[in-house]
PDBML (XML) file of the C-alpha atoms, coordinates in Angstrom:
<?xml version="1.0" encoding="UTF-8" ?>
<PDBx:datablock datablockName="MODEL"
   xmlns:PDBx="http://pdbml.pdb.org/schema/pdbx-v50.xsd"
   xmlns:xsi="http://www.w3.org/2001/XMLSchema-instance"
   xsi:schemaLocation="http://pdbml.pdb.org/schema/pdbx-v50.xsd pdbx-v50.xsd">
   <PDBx:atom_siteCategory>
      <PDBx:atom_site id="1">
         <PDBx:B_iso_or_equiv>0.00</PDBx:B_iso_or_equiv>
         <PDBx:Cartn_x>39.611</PDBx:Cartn_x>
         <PDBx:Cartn_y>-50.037</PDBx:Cartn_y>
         <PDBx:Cartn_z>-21.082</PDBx:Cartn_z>
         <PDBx:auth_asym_id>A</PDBx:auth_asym_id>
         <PDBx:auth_atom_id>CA</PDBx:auth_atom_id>
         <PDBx:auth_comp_id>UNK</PDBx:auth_comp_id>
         <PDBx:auth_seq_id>1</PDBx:auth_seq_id>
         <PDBx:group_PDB>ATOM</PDBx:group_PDB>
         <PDBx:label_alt_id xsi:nil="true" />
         <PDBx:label_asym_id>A</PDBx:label_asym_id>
         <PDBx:label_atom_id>CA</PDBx:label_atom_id>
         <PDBx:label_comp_id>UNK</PDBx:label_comp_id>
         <PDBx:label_entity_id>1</PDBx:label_entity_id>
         <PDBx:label_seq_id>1</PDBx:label_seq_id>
         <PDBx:occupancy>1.00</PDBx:occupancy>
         <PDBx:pdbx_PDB_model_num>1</PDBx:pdbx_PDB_model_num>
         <PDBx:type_symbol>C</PDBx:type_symbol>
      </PDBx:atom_site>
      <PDBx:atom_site id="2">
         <PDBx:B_iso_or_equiv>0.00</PDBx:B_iso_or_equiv>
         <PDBx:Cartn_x>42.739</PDBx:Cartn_x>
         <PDBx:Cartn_y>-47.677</PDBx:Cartn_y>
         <PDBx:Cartn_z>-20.801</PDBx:Cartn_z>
         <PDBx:auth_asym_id>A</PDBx:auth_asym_id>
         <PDBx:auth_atom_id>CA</PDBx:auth_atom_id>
         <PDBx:auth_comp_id>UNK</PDBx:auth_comp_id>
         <PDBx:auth_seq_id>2</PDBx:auth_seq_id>
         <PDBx:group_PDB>ATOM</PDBx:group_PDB>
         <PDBx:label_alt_id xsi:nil="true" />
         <PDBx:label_asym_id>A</PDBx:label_asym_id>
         <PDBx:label_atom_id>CA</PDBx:label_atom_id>
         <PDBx:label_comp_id>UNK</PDBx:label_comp_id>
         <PDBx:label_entity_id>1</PDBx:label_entity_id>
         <PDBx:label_seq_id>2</PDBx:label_seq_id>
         <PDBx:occupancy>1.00</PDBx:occupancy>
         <PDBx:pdbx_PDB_model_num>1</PDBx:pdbx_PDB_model_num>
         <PDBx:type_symbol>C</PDBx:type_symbol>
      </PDBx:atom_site>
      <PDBx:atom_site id="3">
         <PDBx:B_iso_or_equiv>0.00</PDBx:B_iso_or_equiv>
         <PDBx:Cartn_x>43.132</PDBx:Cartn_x>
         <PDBx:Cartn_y>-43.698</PDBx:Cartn_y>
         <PDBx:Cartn_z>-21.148</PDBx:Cartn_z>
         <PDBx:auth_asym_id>A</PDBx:auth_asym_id>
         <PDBx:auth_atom_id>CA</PDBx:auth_atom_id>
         <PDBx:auth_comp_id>UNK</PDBx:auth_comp_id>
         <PDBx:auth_seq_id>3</PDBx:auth_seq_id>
         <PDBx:group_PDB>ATOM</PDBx:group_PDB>
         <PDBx:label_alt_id xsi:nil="true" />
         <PDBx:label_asym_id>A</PDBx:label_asym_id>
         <PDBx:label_atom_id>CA</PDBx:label_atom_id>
         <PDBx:label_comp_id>UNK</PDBx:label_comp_id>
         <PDBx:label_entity_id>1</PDBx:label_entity_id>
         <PDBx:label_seq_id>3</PDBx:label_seq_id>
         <PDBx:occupancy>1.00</PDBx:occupancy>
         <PDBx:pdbx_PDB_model_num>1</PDBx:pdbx_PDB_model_num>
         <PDBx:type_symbol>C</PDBx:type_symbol>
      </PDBx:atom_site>
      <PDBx:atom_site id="4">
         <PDBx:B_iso_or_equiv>0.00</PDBx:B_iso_or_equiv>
         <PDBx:Cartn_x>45.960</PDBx:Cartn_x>
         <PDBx:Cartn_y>-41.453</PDBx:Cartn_y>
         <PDBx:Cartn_z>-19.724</PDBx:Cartn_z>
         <PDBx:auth_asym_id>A</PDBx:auth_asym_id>
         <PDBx:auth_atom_id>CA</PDBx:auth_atom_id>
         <PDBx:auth_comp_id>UNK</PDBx:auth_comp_id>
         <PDBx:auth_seq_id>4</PDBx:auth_seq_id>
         <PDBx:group_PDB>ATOM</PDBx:group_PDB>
         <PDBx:label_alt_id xsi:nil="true" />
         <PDBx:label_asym_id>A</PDBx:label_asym_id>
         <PDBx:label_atom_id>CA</PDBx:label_atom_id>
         <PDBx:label_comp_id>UNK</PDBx:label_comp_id>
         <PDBx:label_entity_id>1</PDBx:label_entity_id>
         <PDBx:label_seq_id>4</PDBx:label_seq_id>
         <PDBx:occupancy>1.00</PDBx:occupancy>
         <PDBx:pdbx_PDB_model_num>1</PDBx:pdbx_PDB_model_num>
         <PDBx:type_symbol>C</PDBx:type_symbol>
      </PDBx:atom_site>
      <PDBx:atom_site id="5">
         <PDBx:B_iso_or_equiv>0.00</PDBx:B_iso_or_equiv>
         <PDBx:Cartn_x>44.915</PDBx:Cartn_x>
         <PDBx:Cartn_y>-38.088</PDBx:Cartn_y>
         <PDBx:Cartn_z>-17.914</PDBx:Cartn_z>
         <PDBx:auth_asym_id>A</PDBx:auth_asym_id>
         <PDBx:auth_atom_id>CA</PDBx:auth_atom_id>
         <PDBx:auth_comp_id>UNK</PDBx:auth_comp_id>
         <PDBx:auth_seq_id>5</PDBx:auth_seq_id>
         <PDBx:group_PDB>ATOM</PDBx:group_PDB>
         <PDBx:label_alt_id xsi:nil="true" />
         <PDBx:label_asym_id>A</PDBx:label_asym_id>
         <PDBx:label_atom_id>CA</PDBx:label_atom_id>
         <PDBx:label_comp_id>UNK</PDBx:label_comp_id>
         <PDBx:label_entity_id>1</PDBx:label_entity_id>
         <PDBx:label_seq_id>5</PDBx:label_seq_id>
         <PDBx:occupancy>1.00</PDBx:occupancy>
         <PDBx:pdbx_PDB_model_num>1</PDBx:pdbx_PDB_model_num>
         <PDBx:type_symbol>C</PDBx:type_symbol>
      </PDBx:atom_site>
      <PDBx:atom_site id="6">
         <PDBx:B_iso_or_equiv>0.00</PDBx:B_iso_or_equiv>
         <PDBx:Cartn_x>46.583</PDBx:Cartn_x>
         <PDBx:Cartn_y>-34.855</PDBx:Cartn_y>
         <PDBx:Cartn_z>-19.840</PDBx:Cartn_z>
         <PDBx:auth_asym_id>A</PDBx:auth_asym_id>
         <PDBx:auth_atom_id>CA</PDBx:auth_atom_id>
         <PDBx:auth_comp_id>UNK</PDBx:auth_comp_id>
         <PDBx:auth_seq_id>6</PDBx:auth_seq_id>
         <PDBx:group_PDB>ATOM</PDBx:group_PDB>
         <PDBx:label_alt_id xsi:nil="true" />
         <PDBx:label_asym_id>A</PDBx:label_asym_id>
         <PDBx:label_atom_id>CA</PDBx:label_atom_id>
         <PDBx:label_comp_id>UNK</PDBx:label_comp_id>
         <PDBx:label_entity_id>1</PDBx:label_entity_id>
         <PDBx:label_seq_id>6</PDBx:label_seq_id>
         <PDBx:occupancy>1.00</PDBx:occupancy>
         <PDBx:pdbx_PDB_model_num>1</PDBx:pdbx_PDB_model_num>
         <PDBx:type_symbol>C</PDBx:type_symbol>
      </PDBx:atom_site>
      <PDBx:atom_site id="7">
         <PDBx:B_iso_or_equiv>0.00</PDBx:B_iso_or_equiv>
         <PDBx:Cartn_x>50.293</PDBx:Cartn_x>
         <PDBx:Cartn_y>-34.181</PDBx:Cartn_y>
         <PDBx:Cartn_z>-18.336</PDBx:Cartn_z>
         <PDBx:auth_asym_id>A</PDBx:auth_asym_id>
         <PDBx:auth_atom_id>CA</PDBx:auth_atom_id>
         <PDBx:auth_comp_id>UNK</PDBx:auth_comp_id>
         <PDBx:auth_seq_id>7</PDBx:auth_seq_id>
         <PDBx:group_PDB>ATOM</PDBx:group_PDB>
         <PDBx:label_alt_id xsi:nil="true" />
         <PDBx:label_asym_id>A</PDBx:label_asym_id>
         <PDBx:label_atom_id>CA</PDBx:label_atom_id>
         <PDBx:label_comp_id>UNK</PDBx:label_comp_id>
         <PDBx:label_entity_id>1</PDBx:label_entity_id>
         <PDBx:label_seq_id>7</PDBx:label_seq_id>
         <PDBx:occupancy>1.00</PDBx:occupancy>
         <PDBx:pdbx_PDB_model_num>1</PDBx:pdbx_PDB_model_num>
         <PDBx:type_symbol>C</PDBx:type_symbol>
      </PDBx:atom_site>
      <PDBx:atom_site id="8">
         <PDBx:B_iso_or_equiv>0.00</PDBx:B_iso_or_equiv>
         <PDBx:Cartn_x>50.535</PDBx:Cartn_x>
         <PDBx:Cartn_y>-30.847</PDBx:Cartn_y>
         <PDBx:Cartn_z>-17.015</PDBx:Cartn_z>
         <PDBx:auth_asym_id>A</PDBx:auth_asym_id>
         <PDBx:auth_atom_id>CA</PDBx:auth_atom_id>
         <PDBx:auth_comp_id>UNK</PDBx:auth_comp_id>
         <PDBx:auth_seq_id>8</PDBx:auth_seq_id>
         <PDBx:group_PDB>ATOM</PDBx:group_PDB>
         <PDBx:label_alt_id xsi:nil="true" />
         <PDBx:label_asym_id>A</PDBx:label_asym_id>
         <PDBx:label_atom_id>CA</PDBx:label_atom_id>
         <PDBx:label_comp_id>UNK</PDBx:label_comp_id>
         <PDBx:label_entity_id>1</PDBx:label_entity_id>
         <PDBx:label_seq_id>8</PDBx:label_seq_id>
         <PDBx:occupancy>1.00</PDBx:occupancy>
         <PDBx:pdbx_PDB_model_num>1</PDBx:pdbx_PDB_model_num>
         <PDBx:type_symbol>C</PDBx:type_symbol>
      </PDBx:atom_site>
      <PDBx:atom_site id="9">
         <PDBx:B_iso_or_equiv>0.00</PDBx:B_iso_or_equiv>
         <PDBx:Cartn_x>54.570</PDBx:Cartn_x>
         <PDBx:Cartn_y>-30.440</PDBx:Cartn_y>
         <PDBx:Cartn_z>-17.697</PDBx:Cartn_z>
         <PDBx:auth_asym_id>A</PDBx:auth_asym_id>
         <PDBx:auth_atom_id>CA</PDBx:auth_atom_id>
         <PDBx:auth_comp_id>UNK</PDBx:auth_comp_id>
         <PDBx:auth_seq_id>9</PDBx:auth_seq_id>
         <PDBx:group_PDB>ATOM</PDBx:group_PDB>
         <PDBx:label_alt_id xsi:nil="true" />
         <PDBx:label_asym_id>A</PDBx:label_asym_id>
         <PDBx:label_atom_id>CA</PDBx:label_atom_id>
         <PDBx:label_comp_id>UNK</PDBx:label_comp_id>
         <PDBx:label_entity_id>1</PDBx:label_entity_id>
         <PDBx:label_seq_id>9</PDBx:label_seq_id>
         <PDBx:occupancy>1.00</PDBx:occupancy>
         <PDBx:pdbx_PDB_model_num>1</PDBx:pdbx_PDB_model_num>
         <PDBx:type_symbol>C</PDBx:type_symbol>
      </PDBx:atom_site>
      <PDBx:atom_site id="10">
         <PDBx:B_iso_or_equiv>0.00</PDBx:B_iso_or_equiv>
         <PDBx:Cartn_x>53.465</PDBx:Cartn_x>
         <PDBx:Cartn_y>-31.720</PDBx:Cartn_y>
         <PDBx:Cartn_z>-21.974</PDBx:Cartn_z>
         <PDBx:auth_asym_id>A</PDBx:auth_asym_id>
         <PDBx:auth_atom_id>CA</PDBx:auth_atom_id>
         <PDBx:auth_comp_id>UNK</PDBx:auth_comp_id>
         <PDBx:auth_seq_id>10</PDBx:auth_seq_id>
         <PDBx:group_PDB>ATOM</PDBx:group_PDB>
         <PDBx:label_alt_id xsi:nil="true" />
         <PDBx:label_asym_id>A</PDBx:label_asym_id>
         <PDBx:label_atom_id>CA</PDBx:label_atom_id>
         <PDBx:label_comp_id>UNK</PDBx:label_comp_id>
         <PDBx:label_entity_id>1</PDBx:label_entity_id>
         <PDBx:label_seq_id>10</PDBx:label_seq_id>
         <PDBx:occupancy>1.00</PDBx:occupancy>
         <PDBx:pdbx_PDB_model_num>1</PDBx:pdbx_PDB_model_num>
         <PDBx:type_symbol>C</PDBx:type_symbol>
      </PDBx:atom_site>
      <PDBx:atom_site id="11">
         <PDBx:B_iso_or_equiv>0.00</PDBx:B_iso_or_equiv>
         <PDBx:Cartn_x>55.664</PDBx:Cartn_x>
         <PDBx:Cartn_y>-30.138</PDBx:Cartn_y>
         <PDBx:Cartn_z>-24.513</PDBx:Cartn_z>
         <PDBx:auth_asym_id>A</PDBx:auth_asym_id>
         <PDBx:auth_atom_id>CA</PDBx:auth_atom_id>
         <PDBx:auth_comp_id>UNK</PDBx:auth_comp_id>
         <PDBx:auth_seq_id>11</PDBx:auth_seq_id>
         <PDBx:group_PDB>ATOM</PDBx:group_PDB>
         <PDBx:label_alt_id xsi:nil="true" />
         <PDBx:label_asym_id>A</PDBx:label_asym_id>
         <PDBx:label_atom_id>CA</PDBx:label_atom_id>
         <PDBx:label_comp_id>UNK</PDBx:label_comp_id>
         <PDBx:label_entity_id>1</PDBx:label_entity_id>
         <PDBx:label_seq_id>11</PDBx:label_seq_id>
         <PDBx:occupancy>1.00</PDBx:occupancy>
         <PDBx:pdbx_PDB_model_num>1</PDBx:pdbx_PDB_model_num>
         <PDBx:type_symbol>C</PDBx:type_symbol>
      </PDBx:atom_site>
      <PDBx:atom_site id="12">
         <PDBx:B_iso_or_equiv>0.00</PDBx:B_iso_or_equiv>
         <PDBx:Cartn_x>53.513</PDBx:Cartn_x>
         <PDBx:Cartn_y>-30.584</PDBx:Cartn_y>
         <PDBx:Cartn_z>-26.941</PDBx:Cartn_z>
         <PDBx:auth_asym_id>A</PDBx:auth_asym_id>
         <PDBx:auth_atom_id>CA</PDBx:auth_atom_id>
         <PDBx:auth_comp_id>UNK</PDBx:auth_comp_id>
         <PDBx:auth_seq_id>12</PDBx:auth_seq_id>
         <PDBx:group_PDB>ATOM</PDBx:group_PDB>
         <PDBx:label_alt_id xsi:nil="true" />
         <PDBx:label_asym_id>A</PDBx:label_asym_id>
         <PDBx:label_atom_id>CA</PDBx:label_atom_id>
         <PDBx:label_comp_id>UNK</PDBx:label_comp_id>
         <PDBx:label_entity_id>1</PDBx:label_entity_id>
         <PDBx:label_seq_id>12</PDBx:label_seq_id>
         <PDBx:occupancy>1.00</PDBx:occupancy>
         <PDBx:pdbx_PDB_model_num>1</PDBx:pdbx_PDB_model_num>
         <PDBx:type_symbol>C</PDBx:type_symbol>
      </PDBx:atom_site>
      <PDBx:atom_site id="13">
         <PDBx:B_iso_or_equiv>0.00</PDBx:B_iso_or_equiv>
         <PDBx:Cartn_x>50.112</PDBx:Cartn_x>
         <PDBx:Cartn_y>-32.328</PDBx:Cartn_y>
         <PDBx:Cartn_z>-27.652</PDBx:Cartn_z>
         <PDBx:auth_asym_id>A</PDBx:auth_asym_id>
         <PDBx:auth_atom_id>CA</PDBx:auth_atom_id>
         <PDBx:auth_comp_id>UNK</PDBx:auth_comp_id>
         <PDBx:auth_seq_id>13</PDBx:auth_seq_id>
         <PDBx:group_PDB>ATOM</PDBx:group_PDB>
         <PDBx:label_alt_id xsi:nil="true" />
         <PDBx:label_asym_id>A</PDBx:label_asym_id>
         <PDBx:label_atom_id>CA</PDBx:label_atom_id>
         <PDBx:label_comp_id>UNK</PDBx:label_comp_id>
         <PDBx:label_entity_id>1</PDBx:label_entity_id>
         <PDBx:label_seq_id>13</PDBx:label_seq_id>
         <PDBx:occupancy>1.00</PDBx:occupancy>
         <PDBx:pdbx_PDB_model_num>1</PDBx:pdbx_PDB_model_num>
         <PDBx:type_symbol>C</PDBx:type_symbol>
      </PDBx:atom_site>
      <PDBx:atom_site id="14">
         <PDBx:B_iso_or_equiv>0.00</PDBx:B_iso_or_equiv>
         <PDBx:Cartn_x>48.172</PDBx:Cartn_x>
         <PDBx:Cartn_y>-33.454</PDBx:Cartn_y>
         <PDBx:Cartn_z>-30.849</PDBx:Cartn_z>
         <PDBx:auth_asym_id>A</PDBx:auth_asym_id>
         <PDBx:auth_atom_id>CA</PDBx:auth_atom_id>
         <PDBx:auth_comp_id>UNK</PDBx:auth_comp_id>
         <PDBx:auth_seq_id>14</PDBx:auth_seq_id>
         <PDBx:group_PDB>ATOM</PDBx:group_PDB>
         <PDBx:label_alt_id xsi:nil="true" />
         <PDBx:label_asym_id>A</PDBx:label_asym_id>
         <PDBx:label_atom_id>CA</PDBx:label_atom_id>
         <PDBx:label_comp_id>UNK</PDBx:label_comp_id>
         <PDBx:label_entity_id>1</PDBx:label_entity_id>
         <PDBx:label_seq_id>14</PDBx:label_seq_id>
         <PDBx:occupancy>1.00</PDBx:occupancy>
         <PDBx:pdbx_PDB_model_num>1</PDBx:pdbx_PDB_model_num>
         <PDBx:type_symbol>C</PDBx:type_symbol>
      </PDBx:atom_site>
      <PDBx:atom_site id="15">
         <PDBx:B_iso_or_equiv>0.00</PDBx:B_iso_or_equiv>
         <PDBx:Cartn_x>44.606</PDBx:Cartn_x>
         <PDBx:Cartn_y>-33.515</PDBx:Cartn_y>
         <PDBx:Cartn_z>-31.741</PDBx:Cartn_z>
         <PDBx:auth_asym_id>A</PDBx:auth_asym_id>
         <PDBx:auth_atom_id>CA</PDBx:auth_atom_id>
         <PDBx:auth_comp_id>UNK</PDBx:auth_comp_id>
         <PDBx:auth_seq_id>15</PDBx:auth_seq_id>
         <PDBx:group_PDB>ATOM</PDBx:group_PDB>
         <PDBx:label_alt_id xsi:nil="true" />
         <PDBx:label_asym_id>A</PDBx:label_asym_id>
         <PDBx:label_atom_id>CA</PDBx:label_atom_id>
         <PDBx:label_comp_id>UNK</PDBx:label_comp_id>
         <PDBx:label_entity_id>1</PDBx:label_entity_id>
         <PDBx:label_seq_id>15</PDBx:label_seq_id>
         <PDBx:occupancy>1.00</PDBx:occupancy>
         <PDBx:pdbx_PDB_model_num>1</PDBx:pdbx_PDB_model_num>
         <PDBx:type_symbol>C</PDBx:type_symbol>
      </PDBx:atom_site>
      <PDBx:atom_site id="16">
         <PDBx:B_iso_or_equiv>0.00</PDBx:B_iso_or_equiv>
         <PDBx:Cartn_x>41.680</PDBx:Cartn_x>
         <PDBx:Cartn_y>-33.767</PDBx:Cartn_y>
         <PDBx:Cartn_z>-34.705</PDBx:Cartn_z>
         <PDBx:auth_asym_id>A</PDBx:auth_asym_id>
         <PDBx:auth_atom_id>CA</PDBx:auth_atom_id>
         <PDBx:auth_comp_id>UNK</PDBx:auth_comp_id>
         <PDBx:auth_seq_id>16</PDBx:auth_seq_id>
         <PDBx:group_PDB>ATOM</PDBx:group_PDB>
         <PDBx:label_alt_id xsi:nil="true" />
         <PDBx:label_asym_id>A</PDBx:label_asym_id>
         <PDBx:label_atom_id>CA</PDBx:label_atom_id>
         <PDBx:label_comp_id>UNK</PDBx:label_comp_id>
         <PDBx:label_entity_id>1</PDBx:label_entity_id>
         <PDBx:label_seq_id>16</PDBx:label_seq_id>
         <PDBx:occupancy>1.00</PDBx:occupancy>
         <PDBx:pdbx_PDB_model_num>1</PDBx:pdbx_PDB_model_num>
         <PDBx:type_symbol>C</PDBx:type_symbol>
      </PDBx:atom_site>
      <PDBx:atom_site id="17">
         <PDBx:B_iso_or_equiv>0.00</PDBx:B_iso_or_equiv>
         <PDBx:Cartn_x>38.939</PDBx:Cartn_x>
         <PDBx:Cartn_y>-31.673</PDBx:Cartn_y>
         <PDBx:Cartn_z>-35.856</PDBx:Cartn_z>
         <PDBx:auth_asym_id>A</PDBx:auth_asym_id>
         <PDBx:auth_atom_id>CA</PDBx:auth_atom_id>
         <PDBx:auth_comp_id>UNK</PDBx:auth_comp_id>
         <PDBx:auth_seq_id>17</PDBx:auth_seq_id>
         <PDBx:group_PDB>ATOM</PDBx:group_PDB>
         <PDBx:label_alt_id xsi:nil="true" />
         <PDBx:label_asym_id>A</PDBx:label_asym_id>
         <PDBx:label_atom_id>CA</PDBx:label_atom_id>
         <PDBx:label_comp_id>UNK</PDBx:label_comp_id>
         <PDBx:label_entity_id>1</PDBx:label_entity_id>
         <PDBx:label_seq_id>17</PDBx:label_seq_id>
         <PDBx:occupancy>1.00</PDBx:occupancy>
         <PDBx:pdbx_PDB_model_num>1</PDBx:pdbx_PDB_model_num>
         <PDBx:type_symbol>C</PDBx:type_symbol>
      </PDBx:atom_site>
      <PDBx:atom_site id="18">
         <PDBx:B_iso_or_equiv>0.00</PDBx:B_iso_or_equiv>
         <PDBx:Cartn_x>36.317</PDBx:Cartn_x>
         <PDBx:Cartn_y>-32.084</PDBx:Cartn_y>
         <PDBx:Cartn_z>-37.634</PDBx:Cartn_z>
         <PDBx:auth_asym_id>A</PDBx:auth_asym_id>
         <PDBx:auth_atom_id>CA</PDBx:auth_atom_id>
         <PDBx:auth_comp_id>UNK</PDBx:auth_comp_id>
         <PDBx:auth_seq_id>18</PDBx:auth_seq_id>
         <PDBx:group_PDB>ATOM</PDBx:group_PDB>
         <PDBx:label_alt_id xsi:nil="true" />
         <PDBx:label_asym_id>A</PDBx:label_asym_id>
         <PDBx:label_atom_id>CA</PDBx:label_atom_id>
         <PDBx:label_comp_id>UNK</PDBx:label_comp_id>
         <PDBx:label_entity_id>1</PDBx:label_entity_id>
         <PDBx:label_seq_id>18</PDBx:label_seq_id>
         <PDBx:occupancy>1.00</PDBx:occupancy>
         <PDBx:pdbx_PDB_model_num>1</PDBx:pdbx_PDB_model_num>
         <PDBx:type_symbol>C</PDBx:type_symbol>
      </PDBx:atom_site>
      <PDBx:atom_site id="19">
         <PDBx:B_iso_or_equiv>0.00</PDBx:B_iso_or_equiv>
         <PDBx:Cartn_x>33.282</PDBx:Cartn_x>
         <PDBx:Cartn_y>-30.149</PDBx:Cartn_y>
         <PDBx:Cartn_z>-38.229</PDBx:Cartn_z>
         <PDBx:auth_asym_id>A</PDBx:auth_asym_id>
         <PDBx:auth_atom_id>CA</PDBx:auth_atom_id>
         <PDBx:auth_comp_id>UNK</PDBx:auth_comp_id>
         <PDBx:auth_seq_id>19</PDBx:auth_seq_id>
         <PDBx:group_PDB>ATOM</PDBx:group_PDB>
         <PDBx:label_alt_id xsi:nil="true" />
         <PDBx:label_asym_id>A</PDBx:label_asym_id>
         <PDBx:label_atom_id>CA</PDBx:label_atom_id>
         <PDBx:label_comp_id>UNK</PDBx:label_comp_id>
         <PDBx:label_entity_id>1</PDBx:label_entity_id>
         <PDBx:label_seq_id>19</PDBx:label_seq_id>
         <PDBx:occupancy>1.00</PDBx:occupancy>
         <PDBx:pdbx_PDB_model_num>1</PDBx:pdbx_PDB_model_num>
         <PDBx:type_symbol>C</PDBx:type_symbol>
      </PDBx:atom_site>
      <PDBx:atom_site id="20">
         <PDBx:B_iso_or_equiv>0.00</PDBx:B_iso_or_equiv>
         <PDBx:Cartn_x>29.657</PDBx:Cartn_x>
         <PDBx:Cartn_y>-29.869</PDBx:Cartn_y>
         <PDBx:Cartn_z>-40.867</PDBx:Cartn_z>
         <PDBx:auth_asym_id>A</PDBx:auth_asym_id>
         <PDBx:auth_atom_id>CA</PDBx:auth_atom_id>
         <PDBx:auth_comp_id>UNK</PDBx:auth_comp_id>
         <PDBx:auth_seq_id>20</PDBx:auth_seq_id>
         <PDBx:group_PDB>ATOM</PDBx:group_PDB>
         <PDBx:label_alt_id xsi:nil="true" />
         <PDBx:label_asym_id>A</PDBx:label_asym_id>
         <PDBx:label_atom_id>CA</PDBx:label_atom_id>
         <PDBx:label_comp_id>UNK</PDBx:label_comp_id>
         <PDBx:label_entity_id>1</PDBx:label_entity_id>
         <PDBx:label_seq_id>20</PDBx:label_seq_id>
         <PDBx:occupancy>1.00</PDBx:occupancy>
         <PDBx:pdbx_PDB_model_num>1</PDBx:pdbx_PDB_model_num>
         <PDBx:type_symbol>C</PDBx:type_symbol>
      </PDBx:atom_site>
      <PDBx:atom_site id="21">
         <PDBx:B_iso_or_equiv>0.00</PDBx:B_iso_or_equiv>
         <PDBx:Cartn_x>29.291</PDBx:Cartn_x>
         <PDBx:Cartn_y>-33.578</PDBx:Cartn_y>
         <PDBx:Cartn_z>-40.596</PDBx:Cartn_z>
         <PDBx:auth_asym_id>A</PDBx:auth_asym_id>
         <PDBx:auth_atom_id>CA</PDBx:auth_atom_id>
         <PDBx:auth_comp_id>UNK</PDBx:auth_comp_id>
         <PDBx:auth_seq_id>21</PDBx:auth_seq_id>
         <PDBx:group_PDB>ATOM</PDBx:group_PDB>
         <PDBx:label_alt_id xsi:nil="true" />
         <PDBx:label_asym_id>A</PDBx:label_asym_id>
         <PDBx:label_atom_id>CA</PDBx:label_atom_id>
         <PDBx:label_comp_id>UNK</PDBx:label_comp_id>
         <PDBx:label_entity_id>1</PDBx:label_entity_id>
         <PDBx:label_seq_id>21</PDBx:label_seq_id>
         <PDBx:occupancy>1.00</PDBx:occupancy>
         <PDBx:pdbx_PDB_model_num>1</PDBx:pdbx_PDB_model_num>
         <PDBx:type_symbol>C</PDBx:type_symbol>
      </PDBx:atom_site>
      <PDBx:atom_site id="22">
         <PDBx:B_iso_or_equiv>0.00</PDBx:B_iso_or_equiv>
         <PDBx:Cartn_x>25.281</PDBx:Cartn_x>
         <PDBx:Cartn_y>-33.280</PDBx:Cartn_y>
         <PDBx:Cartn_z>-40.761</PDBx:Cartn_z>
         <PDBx:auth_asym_id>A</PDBx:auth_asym_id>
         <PDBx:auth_atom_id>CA</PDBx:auth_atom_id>
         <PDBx:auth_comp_id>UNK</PDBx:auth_comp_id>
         <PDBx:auth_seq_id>22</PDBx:auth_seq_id>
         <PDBx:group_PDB>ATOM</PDBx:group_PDB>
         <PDBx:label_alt_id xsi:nil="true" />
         <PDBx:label_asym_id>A</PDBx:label_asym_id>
         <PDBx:label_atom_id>CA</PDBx:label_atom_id>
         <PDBx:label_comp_id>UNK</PDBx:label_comp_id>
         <PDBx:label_entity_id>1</PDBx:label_entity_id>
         <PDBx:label_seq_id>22</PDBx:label_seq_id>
         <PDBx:occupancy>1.00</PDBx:occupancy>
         <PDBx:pdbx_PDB_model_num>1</PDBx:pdbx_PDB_model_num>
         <PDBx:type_symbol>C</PDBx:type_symbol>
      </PDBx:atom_site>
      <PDBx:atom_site id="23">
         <PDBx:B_iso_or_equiv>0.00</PDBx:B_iso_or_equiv>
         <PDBx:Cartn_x>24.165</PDBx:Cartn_x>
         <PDBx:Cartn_y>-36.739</PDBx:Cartn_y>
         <PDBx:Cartn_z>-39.199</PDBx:Cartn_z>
         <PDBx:auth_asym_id>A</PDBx:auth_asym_id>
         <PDBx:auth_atom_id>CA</PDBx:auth_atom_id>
         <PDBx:auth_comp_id>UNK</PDBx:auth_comp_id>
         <PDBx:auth_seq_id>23</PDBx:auth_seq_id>
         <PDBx:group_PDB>ATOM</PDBx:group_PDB>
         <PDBx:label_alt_id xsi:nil="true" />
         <PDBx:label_asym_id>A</PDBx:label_asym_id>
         <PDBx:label_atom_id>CA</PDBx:label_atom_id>
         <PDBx:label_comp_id>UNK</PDBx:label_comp_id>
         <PDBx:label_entity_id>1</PDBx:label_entity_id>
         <PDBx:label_seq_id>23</PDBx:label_seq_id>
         <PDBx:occupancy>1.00</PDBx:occupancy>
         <PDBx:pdbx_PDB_model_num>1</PDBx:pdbx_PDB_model_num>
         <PDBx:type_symbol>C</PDBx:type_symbol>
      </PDBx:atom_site>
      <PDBx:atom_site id="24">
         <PDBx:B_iso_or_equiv>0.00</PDBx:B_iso_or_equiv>
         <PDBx:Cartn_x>26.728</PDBx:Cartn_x>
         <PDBx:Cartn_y>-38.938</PDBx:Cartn_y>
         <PDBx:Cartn_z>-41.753</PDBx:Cartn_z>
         <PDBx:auth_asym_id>A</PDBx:auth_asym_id>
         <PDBx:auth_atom_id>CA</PDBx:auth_atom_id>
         <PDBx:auth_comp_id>UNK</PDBx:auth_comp_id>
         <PDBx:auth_seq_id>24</PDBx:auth_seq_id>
         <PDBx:group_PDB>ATOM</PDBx:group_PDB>
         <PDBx:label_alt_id xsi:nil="true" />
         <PDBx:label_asym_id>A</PDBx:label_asym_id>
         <PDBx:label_atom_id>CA</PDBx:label_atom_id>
         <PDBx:label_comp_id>UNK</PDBx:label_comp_id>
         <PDBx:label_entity_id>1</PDBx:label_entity_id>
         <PDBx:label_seq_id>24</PDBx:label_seq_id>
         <PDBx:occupancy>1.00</PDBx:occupancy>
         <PDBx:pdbx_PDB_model_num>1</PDBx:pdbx_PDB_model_num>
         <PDBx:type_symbol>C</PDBx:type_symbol>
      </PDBx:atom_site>
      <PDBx:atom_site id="25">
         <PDBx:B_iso_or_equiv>0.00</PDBx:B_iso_or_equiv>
         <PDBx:Cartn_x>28.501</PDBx:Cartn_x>
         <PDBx:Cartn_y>-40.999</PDBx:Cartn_y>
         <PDBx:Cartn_z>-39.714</PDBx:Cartn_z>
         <PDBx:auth_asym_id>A</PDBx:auth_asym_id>
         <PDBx:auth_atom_id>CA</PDBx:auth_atom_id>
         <PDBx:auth_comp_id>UNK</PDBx:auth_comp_id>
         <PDBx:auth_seq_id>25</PDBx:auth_seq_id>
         <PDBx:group_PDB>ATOM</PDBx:group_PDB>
         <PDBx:label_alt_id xsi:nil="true" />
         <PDBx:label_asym_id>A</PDBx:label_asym_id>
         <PDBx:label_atom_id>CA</PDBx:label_atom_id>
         <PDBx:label_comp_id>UNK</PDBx:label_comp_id>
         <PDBx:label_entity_id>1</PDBx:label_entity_id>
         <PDBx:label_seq_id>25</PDBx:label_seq_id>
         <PDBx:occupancy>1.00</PDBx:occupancy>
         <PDBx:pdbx_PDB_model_num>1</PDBx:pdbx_PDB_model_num>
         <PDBx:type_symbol>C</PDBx:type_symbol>
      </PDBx:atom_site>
   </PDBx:atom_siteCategory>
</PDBx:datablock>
């Protein structure tokens, strides 16, 4: 498998959230 550490020098960055999910997966 793959993953790319976090760049120190990053402009920008995107992410999720997501929260109350109560055990529905």
């Amino acid at each position: 498998y793959d993953f790319r550490t976090f760049d120190p020098k990053a402009r920008e960055v995107t992410f999720v959230v997501a929260n109350d999910i109560h055990d529905n997966a």
